[in-house]
Protein backbone atom coordinates (compact mmCIF):
# COMPACT_ATOMS: atom_id res chain seq x y z
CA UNK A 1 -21.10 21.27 19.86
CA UNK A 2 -21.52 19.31 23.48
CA UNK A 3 -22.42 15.88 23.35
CA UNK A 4 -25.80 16.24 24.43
CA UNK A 5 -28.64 17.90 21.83
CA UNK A 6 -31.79 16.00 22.76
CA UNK A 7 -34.27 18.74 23.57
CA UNK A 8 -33.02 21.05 20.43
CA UNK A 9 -32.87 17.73 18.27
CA UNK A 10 -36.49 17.13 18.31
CA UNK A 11 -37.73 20.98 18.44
CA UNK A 12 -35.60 20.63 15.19
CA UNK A 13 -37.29 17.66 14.02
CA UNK A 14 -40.76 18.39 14.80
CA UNK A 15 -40.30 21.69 12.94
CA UNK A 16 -38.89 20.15 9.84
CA UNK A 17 -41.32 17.03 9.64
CA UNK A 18 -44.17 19.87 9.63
CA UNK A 19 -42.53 21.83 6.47
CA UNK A 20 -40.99 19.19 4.35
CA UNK A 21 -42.76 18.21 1.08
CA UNK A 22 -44.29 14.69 1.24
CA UNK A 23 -45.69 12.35 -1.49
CA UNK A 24 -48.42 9.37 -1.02
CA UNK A 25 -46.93 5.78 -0.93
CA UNK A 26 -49.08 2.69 -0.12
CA UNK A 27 -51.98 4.83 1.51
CA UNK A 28 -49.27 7.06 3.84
CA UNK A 29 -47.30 10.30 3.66
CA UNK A 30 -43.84 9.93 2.91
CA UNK A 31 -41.13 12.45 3.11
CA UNK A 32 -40.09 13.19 -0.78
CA UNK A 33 -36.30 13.38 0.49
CA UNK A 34 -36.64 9.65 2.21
CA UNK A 35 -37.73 9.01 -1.49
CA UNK A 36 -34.73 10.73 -2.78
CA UNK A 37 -32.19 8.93 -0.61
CA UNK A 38 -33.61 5.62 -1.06
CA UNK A 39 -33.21 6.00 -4.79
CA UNK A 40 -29.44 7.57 -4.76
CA UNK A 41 -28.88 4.30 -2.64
CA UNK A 42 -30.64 1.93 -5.10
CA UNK A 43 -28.80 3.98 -8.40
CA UNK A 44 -25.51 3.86 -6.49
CA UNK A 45 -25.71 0.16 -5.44
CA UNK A 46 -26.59 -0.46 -9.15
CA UNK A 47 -23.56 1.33 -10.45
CA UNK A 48 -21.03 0.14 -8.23
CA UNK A 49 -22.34 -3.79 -8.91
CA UNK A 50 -22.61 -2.88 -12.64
CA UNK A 51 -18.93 -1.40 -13.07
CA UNK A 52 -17.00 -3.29 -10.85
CA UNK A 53 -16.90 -6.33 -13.43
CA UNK A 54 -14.70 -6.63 -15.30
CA UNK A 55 -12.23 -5.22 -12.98
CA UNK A 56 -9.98 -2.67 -13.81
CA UNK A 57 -11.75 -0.89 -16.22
CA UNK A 58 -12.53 3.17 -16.24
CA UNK A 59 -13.99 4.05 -14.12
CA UNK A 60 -14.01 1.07 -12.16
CA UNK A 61 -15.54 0.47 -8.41
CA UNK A 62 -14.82 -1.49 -5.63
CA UNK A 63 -11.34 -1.10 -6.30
CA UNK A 64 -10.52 -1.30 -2.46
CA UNK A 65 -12.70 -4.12 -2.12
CA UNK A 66 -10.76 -6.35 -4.61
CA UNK A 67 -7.94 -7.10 -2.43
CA UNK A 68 -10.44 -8.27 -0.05
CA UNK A 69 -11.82 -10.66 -2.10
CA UNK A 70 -8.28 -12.00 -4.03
CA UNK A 71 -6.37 -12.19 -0.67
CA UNK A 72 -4.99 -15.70 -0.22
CA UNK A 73 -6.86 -17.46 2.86
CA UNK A 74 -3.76 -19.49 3.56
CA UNK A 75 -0.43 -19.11 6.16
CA UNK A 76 0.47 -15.73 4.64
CA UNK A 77 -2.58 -13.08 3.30
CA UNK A 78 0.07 -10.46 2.90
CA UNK A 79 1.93 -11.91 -0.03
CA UNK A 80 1.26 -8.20 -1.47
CA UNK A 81 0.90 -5.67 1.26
CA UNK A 82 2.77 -2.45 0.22
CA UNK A 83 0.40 0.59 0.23
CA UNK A 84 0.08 1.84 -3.35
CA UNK A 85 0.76 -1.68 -4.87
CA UNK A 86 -2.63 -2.63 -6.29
CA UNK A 87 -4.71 -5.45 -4.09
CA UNK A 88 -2.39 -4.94 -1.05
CA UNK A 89 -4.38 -6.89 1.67
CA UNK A 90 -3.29 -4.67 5.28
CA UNK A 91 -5.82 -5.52 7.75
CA UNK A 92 -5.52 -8.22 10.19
CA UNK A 93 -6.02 -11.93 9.20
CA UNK A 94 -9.64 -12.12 11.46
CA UNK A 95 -10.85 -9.32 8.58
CA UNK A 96 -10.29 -12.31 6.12
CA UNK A 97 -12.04 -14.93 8.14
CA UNK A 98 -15.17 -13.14 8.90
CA UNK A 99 -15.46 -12.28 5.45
CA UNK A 100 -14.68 -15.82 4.08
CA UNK A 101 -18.45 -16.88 3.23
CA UNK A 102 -18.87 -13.82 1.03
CA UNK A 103 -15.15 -14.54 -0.61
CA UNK A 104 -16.64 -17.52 -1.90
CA UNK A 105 -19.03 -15.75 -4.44
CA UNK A 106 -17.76 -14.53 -8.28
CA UNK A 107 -16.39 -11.02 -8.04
CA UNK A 108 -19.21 -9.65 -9.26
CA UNK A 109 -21.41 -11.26 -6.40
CA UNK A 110 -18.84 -10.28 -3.54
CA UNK A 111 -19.39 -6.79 -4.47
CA UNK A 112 -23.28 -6.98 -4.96
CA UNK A 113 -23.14 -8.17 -1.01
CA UNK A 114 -20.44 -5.36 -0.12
CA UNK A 115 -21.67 -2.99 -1.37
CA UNK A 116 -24.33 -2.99 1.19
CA UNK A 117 -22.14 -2.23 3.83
CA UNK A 118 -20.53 1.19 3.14
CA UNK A 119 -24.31 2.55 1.80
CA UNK A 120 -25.60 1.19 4.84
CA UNK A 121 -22.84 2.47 7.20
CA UNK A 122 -23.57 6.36 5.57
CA UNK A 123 -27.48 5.89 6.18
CA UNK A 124 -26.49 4.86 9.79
CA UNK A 125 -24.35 8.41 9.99
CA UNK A 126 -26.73 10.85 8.25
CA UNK A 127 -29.96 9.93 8.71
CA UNK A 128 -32.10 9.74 5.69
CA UNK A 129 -32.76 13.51 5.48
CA UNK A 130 -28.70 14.38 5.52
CA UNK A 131 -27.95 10.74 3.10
CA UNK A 132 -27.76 12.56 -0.32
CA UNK A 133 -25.68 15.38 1.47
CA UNK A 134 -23.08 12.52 2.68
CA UNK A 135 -23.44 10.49 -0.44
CA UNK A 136 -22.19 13.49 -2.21
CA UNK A 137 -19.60 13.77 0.38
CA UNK A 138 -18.24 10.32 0.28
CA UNK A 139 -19.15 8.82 -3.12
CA UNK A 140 -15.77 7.87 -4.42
CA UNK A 141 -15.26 6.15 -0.90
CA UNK A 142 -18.27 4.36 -1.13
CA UNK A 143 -17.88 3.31 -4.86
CA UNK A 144 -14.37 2.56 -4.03
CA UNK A 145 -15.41 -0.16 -1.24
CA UNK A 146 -13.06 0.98 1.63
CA UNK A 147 -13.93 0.96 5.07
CA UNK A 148 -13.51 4.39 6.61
CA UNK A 149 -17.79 4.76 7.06
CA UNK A 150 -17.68 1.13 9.03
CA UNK A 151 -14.76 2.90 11.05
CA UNK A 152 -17.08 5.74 11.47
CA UNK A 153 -20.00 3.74 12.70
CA UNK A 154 -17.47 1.90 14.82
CA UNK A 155 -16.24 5.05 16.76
CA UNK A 156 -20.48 6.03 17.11
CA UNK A 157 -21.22 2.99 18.29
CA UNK A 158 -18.20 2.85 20.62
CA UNK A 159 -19.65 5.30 22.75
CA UNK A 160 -22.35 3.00 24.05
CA UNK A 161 -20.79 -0.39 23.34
CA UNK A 162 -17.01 -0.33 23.64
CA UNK A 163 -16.42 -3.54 22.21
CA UNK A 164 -17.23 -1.68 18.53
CA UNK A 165 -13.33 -0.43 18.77
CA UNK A 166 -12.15 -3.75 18.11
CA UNK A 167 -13.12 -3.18 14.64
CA UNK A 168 -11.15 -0.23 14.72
CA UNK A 169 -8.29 -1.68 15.93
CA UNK A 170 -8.24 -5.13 13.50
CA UNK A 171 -8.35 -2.82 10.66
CA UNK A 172 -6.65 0.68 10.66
CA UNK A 173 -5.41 0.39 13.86
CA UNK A 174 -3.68 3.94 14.47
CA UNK A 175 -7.20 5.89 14.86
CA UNK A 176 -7.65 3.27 17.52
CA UNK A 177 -6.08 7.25 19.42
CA UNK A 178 -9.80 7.50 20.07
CA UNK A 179 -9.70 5.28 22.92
CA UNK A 180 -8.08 8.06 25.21
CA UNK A 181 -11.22 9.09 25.46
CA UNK A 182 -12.12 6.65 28.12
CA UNK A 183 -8.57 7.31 29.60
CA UNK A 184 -8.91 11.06 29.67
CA UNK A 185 -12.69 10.77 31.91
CA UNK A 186 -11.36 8.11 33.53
CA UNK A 187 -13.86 5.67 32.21
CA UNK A 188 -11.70 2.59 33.09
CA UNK A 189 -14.61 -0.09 32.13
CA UNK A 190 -15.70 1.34 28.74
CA UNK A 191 -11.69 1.09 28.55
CA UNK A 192 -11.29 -2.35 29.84
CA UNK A 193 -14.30 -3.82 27.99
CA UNK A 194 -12.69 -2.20 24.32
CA UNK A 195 -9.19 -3.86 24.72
CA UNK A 196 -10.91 -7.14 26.69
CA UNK A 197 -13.42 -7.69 23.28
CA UNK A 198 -10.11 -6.58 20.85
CA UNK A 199 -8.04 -9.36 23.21
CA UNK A 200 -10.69 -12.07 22.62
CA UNK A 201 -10.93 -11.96 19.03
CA UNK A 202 -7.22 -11.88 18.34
CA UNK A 203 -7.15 -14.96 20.70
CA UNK A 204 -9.91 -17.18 18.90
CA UNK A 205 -8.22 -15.70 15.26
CA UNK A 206 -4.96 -16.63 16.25
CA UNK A 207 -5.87 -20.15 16.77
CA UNK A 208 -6.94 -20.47 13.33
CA UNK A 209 -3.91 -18.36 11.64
CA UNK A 210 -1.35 -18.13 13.65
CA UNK A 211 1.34 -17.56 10.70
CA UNK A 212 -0.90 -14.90 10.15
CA UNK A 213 -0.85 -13.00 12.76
CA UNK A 214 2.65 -13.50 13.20
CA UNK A 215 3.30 -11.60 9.93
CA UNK A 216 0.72 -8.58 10.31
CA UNK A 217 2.91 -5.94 12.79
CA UNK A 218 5.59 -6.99 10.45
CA UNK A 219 3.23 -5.40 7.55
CA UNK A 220 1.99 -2.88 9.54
CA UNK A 221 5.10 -1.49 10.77
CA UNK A 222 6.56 -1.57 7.12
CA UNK A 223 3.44 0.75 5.40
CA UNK A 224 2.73 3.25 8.39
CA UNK A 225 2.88 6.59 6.37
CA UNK A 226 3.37 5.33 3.09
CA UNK A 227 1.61 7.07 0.42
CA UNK A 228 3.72 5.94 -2.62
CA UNK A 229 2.15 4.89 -5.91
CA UNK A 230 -0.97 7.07 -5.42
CA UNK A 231 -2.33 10.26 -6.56
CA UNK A 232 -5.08 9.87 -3.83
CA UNK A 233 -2.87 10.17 -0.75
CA UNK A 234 -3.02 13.73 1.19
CA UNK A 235 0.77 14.28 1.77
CA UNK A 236 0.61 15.00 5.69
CA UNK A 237 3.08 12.63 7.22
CA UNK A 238 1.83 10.02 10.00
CA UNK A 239 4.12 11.76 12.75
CA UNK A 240 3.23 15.53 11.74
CA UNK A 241 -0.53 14.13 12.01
CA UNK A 242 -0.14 12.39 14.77
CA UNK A 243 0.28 15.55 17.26
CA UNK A 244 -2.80 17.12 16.26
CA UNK A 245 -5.05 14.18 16.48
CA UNK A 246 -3.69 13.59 20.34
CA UNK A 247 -4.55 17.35 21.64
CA UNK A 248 -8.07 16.75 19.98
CA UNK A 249 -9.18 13.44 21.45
CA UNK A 250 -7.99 15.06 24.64
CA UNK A 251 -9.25 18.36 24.42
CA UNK A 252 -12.36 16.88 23.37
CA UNK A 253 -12.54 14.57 26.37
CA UNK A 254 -11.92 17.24 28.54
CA UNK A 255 -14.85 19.14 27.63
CA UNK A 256 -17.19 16.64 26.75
CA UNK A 257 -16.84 16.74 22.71
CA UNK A 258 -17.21 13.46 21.68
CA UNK A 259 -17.37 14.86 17.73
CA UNK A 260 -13.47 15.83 17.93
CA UNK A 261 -13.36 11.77 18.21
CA UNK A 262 -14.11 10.52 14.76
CA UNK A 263 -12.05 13.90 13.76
CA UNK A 264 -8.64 12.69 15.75
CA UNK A 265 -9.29 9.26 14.42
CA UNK A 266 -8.95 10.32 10.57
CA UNK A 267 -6.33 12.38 11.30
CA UNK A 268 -4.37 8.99 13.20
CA UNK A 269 -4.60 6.87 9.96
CA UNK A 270 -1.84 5.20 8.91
CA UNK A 271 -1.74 6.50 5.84
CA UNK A 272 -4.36 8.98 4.87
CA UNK A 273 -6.09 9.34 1.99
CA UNK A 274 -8.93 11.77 0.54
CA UNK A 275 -11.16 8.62 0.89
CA UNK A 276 -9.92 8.87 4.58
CA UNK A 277 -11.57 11.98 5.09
CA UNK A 278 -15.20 10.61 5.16
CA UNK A 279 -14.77 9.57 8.80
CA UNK A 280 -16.02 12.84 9.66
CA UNK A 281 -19.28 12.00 8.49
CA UNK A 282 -18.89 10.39 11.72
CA UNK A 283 -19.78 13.75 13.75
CA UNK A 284 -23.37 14.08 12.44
CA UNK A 285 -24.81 11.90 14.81
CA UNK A 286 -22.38 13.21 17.59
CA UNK A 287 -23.51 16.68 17.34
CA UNK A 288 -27.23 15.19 17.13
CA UNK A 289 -27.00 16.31 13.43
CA UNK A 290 -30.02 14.72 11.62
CA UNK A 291 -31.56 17.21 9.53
CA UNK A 292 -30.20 20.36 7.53
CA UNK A 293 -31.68 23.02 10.32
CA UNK A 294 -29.48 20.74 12.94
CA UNK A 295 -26.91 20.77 10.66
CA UNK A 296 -26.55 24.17 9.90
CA UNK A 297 -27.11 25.46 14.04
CA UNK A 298 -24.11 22.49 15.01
CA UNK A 299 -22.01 24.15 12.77
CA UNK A 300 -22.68 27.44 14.12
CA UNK A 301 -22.19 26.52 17.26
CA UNK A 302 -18.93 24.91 16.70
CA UNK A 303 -17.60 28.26 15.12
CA UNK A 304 -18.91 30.28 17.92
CA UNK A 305 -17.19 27.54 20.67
CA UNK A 306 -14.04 27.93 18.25
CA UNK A 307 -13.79 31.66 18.56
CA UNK A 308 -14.74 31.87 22.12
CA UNK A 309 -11.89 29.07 22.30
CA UNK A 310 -9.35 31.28 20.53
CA UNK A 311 -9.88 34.38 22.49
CA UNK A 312 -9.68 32.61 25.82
CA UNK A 313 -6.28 31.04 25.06
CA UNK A 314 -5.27 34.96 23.82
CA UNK A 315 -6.35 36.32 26.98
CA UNK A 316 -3.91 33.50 28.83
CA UNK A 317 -1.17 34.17 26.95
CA UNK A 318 -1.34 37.79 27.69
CA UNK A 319 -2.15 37.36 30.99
CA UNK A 320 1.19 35.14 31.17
CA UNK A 321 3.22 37.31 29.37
CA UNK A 322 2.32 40.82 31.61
CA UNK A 323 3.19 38.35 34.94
CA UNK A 324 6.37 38.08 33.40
């Protein structure tokens, strides 16, 4: 699972273009799947629009997303900012700003816009041939309105332009780990440009809210771990997390992995939840994962590297133990 599939990737593709079932549409063969995952988007958009209003009801959607719209805009957006309180606003005051225009709209209309972003995030992961597989995969995340798939497409995106961290690092913050990366190859301007592009926005955001800004480490400091209030937390603590996600981003550097990336990033939330998990849709793309044959050989080949990874560190600890 090497960063690095392009040959295989389009045998694979080639080979599954030629077998897929296709309809007609407007004089031209389509793939029935594209069909299929543009019309789980459509049905899911609907839904989410249709049951978000009025809020609070079962089953409700875009229940993440309300604190983004009903944060206050003034000195302090963190009047409620306890994890598990409902509408706790965490993220840093530029999060607010850039999303002021949309903030403006009814509830309803906020989440007709947002929406948008987490379906089109997941299409950005998959692909349209693997989009029903993540949909199933992520749908309470995506009804829900968090931001874990933006994260996802953050870290992807990172790779080629590291200024797409800053995201990560205004929101979550913690799986911001993935940035040892760059330290580990020594990649000192992918680096530089990340934390330069971070440095900038804080700057120009500051200016506007400096109260703000002021108050966030204060908020962050007080929720890192916290899973109170909430049946949807996965009760791993930050610190026993925290561990694990290091020695992968690492390893993973080492050895040219860049899928162990998104993986050490989930694990590095603040406070994880089962929503959390659906940054590893983030490693399709990464393992050049765009169809269900690619698929299916990535994860193959990640069980084979895995075993061949387990009996090498047996063999040096035997090895270290008969020297003794």
């Amino acid at each position: 699972m090497r960063a690095g599939v392009g040959g295989e990737s389009a045998r694979g593709e080639a080979l599954n273009s030629s077998s897929e079932r296709t309809i007609a549409l407007a004089g031209r063969r389509v793939p029935v799947i594209y069909v299929l995952a543009v019309i789980a988007a459509a049905a899911t958009w609907l839904f989410i629009v249709a049951w978000c209003e009025p809020y609070g009801r079962w089953p409700g959607t875009a229940m993440d997303a309300h604190a983004y719209w009903l944060a206050p805009f003034g000195a302090d957006p963190y009047s409620i900012a306890s994890v598990g309180t409902p509408n706790a606003y965490l993220y840093s005051p530029i999060f607010l700003q850039l999303l002021y225009p949309l903030r403006l709209l009814s509830w309803q209309g906020f989440v007709a816009v947002w929406a948008f972003f987490p379906l089109a995030a997941l299409a950005y992961l998959t692909g349209p041939r693997l989009f029903l597989l993540g949909l199933a995969l992520t749908f309470l995340e995506v009804a829900g309105g968090n931001i874990e798939l933006l994260i996802g497409v953050a870290i992807v995106m990172g790779f080629r332009w590291p200024a797409a961290w800053s995201f990560v690092l205004l929101t979550k913050v913690t799986p911001g780990i993935g940035l040892l990366w760059f330290v580990v190859r020594r990649e000192w301007r992918s680096l530089v440009i990340a934390l330069a592009a971070t440095a900038a926005v804080v700057a120009v955001s500051f200016a506007i809210q400096p109260e703000a800004w002021i108050r966030w480490p204060q908020v962050l400091t007080s929720n890192t771990g916290a899973t109170k209030g909430t049946w949807a937390a996965v009760p791993i603590p930050f610190l026993f997390r925290l561990p694990f996600a290091l020695v992968l981003v690492v390893w993973g550097a080492r050895t040219n992995r860049r899928w162990t990336v998104p993986i050490a990033a989930m694990l590095a939330l603040p406070a994880l939840w089962y929503g959390g998990l659906s940054i590893i849709i983030a490693t399709f793309p990464l393992v050049g994962a765009r169809t269900w044959m690619e698929l299916r050989h990535a994860l193959a080949r990640g069980w084979s590297e895995m075993l061949a990874s387990v009996s090498a560190a047996r063999l040096s600890l035997r090895r270290r133990a008969s020297e003794r």
